[in-house]
PDB file of N, CA and C in Angstrom:
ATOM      1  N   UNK A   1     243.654 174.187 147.443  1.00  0.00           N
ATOM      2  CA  UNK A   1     244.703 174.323 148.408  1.00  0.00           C
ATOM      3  C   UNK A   1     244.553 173.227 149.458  1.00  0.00           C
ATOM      4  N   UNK A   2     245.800 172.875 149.888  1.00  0.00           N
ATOM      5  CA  UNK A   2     245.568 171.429 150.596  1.00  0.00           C
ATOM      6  C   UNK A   2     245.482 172.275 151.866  1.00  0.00           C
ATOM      7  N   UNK A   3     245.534 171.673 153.151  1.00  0.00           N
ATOM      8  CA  UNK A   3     245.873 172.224 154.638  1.00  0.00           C
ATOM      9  C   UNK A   3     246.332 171.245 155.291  1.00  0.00           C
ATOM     10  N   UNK A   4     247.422 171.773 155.810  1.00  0.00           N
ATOM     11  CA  UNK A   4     248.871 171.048 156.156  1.00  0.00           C
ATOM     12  C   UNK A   4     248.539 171.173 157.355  1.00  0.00           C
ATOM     13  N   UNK A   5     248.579 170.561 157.985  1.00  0.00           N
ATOM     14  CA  UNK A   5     248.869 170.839 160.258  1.00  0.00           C
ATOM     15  C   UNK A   5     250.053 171.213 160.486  1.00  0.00           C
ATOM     16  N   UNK A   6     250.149 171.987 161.331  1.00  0.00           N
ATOM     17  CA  UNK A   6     251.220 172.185 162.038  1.00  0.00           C
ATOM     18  C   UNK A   6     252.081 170.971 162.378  1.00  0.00           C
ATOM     19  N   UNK A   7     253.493 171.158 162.580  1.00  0.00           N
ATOM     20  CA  UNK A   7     254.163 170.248 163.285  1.00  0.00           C
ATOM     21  C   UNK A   7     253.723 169.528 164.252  1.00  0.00           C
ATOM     22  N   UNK A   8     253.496 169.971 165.373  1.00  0.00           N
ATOM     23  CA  UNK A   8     252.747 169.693 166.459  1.00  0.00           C
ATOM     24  C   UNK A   8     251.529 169.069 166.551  1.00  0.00           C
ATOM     25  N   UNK A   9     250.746 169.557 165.964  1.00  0.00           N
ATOM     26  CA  UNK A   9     249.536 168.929 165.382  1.00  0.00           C
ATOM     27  C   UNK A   9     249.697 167.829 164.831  1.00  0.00           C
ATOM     28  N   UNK A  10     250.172 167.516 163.878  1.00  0.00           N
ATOM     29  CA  UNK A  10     250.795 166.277 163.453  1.00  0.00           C
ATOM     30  C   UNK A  10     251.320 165.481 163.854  1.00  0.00           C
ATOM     31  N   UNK A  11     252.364 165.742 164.496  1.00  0.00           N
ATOM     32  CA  UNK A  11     252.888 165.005 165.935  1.00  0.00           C
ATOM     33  C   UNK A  11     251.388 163.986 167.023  1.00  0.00           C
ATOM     34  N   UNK A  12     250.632 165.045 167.555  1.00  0.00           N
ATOM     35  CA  UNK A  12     249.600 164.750 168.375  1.00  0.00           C
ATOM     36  C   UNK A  12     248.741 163.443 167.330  1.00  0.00           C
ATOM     37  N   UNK A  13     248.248 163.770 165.895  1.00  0.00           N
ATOM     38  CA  UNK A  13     247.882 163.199 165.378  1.00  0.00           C
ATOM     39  C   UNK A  13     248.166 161.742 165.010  1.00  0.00           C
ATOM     40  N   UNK A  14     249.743 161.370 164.566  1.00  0.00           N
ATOM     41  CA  UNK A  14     250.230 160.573 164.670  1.00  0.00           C
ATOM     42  C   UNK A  14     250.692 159.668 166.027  1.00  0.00           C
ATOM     43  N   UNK A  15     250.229 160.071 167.231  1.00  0.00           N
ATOM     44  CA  UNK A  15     250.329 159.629 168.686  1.00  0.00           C
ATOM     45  C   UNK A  15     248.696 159.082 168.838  1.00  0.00           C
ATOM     46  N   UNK A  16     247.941 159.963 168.151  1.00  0.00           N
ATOM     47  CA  UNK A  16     246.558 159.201 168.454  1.00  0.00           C
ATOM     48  C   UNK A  16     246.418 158.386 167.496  1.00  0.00           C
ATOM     49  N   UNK A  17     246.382 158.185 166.303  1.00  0.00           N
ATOM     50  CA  UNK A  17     246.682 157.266 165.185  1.00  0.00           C
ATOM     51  C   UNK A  17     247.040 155.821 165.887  1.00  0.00           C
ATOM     52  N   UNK A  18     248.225 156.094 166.512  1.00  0.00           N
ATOM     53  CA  UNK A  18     249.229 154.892 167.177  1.00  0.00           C
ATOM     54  C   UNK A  18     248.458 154.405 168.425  1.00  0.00           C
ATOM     55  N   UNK A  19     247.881 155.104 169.063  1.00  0.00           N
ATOM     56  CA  UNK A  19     246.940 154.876 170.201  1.00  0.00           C
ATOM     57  C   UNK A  19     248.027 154.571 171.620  1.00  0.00           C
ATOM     58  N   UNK A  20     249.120 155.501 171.106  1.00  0.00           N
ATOM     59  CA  UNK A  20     250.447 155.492 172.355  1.00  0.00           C
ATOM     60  C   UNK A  20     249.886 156.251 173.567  1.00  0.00           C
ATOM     61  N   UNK A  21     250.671 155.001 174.129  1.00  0.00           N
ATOM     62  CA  UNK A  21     250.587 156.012 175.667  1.00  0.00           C
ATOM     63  C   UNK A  21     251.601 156.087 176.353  1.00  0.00           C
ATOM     64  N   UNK A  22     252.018 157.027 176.869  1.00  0.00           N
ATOM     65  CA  UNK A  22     253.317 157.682 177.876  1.00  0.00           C
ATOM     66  C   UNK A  22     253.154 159.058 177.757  1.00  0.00           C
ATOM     67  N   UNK A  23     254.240 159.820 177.917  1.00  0.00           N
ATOM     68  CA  UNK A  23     254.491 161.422 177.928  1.00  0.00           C
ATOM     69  C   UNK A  23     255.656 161.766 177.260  1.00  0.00           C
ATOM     70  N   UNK A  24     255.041 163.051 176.991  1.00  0.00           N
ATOM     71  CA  UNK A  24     255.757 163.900 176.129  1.00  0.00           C
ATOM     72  C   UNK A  24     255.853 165.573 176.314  1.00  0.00           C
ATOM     73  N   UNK A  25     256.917 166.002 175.963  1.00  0.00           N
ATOM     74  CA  UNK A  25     257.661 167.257 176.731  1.00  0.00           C
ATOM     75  C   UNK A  25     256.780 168.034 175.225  1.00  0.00           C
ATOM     76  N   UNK A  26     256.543 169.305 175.630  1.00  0.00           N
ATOM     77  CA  UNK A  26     256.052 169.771 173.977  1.00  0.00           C
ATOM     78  C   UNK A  26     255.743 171.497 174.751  1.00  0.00           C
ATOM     79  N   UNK A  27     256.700 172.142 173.908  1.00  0.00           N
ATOM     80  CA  UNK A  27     256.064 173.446 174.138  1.00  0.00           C
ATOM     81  C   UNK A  27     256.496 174.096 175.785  1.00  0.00           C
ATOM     82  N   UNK A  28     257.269 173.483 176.263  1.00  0.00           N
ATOM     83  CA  UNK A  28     257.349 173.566 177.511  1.00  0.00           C
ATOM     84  C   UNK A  28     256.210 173.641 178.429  1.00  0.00           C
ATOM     85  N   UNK A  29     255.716 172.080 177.975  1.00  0.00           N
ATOM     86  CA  UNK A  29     254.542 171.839 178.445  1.00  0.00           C
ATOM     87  C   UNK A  29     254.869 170.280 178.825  1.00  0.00           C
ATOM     88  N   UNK A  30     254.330 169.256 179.909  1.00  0.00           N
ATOM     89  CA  UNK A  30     254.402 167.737 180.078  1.00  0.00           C
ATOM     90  C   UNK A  30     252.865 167.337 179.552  1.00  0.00           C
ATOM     91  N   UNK A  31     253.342 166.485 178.340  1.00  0.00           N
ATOM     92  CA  UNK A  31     251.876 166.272 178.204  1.00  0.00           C
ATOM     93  C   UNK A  31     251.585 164.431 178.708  1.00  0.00           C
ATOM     94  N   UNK A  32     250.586 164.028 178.830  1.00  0.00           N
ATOM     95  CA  UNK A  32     250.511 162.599 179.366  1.00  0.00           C
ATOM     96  C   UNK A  32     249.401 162.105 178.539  1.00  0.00           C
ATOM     97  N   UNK A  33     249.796 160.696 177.740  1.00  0.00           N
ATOM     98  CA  UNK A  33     248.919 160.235 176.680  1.00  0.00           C
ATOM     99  C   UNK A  33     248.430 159.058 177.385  1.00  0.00           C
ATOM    100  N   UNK A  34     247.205 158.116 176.652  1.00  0.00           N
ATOM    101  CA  UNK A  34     246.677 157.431 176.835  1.00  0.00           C
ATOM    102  C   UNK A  34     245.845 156.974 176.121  1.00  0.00           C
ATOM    103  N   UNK A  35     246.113 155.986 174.916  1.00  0.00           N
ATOM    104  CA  UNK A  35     245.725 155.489 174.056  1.00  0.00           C
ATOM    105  C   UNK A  35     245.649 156.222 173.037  1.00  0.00           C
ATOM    106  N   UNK A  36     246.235 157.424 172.912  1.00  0.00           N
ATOM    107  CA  UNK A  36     246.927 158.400 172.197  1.00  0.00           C
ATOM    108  C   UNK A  36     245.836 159.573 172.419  1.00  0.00           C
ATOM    109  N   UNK A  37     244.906 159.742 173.687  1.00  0.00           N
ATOM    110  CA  UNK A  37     244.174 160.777 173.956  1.00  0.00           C
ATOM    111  C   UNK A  37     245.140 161.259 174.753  1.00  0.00           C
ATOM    112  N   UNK A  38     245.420 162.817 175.054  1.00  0.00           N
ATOM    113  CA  UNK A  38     245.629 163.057 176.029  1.00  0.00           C
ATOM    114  C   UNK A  38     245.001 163.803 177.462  1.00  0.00           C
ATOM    115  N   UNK A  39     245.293 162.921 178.197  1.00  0.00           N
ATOM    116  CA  UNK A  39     244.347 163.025 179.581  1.00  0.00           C
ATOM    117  C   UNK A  39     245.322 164.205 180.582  1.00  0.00           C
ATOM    118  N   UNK A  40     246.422 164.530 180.472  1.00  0.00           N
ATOM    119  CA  UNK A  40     246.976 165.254 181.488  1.00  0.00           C
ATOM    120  C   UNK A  40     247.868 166.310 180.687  1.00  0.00           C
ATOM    121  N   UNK A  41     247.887 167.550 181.573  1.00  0.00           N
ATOM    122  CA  UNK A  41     248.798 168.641 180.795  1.00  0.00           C
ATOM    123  C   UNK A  41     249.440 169.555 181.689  1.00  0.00           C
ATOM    124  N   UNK A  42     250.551 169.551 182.185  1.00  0.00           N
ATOM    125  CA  UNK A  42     251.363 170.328 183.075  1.00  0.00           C
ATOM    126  C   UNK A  42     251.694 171.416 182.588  1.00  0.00           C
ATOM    127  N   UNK A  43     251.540 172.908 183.244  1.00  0.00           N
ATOM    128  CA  UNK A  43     251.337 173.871 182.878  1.00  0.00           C
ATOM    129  C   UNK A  43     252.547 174.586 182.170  1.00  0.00           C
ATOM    130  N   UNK A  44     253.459 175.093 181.533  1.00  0.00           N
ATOM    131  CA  UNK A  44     254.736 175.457 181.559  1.00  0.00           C
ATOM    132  C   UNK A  44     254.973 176.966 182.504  1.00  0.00           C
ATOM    133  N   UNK A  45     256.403 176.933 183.039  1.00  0.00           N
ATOM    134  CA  UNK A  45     256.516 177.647 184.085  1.00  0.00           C
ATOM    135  C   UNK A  45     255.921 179.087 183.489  1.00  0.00           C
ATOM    136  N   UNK A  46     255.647 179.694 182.477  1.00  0.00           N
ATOM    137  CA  UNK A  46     255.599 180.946 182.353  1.00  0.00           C
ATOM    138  C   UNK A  46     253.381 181.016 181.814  1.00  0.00           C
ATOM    139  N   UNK A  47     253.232 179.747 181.930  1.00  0.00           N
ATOM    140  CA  UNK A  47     251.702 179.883 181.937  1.00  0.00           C
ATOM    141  C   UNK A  47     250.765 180.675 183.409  1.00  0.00           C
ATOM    142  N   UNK A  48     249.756 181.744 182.844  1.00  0.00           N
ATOM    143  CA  UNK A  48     249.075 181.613 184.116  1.00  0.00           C
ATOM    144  C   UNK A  48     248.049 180.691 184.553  1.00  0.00           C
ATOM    145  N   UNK A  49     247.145 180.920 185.461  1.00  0.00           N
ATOM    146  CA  UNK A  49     246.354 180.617 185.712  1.00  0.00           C
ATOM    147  C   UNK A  49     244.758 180.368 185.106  1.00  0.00           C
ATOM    148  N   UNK A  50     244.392 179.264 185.526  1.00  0.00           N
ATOM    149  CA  UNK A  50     243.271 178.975 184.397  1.00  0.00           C
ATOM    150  C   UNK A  50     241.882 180.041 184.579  1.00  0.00           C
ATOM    151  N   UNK A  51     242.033 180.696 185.620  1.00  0.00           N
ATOM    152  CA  UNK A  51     241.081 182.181 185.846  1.00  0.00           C
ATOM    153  C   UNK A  51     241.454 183.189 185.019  1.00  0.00           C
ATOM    154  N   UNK A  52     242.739 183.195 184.875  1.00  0.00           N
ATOM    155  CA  UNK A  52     243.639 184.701 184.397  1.00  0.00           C
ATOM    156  C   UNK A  52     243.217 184.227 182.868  1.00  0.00           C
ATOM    157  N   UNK A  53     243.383 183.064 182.053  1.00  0.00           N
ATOM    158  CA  UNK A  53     243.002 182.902 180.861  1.00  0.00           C
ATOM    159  C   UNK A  53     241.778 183.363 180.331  1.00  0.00           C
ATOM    160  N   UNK A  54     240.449 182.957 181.714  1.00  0.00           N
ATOM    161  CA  UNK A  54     238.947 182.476 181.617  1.00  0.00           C
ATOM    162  C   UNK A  54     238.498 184.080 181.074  1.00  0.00           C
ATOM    163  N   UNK A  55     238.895 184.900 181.809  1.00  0.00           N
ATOM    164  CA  UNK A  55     239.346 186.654 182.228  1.00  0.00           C
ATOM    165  C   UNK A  55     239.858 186.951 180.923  1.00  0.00           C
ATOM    166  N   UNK A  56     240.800 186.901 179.955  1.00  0.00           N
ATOM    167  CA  UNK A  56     241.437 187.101 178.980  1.00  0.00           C
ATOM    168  C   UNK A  56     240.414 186.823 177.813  1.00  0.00           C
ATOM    169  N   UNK A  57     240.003 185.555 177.957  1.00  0.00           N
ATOM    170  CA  UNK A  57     239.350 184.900 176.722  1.00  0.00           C
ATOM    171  C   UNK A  57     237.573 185.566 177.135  1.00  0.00           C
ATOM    172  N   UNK A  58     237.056 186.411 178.014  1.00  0.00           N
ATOM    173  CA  UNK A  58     236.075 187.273 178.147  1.00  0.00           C
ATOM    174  C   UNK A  58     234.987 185.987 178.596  1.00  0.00           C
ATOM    175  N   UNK A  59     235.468 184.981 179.341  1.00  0.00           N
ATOM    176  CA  UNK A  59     234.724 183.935 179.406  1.00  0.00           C
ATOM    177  C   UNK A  59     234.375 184.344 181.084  1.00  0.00           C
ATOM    178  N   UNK A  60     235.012 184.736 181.720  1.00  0.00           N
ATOM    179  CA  UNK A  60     235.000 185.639 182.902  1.00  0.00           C
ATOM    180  C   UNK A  60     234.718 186.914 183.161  1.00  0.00           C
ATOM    181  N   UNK A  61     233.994 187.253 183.961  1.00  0.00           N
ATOM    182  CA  UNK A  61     234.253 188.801 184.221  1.00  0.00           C
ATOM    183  C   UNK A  61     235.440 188.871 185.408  1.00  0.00           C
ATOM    184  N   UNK A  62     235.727 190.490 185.858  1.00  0.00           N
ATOM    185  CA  UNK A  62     236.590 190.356 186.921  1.00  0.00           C
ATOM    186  C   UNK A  62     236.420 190.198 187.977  1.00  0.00           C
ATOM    187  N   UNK A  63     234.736 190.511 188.263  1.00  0.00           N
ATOM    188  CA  UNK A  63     234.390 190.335 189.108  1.00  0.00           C
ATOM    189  C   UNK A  63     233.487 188.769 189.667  1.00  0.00           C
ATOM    190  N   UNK A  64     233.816 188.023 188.967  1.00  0.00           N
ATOM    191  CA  UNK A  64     234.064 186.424 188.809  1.00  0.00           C
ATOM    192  C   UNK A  64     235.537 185.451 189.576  1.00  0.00           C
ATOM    193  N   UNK A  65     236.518 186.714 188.930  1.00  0.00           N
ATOM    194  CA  UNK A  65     237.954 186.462 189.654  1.00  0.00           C
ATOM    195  C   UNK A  65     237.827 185.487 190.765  1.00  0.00           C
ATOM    196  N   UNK A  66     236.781 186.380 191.944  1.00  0.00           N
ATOM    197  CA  UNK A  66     237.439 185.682 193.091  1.00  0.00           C
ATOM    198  C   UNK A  66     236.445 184.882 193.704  1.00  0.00           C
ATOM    199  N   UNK A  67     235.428 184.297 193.209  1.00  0.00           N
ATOM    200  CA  UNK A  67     234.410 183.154 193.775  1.00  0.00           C
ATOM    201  C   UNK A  67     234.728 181.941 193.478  1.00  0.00           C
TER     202      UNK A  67
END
């Protein structure tokens, strides 16, 4: 069985391949490339916070929340 990437994935892949740099809208997300790494990522309006994730993904406790 082969394994295909996602659209997106592919997309990203072929941007680092190219070693492009500018930005790109994706996901309702701004992403910002640079030599086809990307160095910057604007959050989309319905993302939370990178605590509320940390908390979710059990990488946090709650009582971590607020230090």
């Amino acid at each position: 069985m082969d394994l295909v990437p996602s659209p997106v994935a592919g997309r990203l892949l072929e941007l680092r391949a190219r070693k492009a740099d500018g930005e790109l809208d994706l996901g309702g997300r701004h992403l910002r490339l640079r030599e086809g790494v990307v160095v910057a990522v604007t959050p989309a309006a319905d993302d939370g916070s990178l605590v509320d994730f940390l908390v979710r993904a059990g990488h946090l406790d709650e009582a971590d929340r607020g230090r």
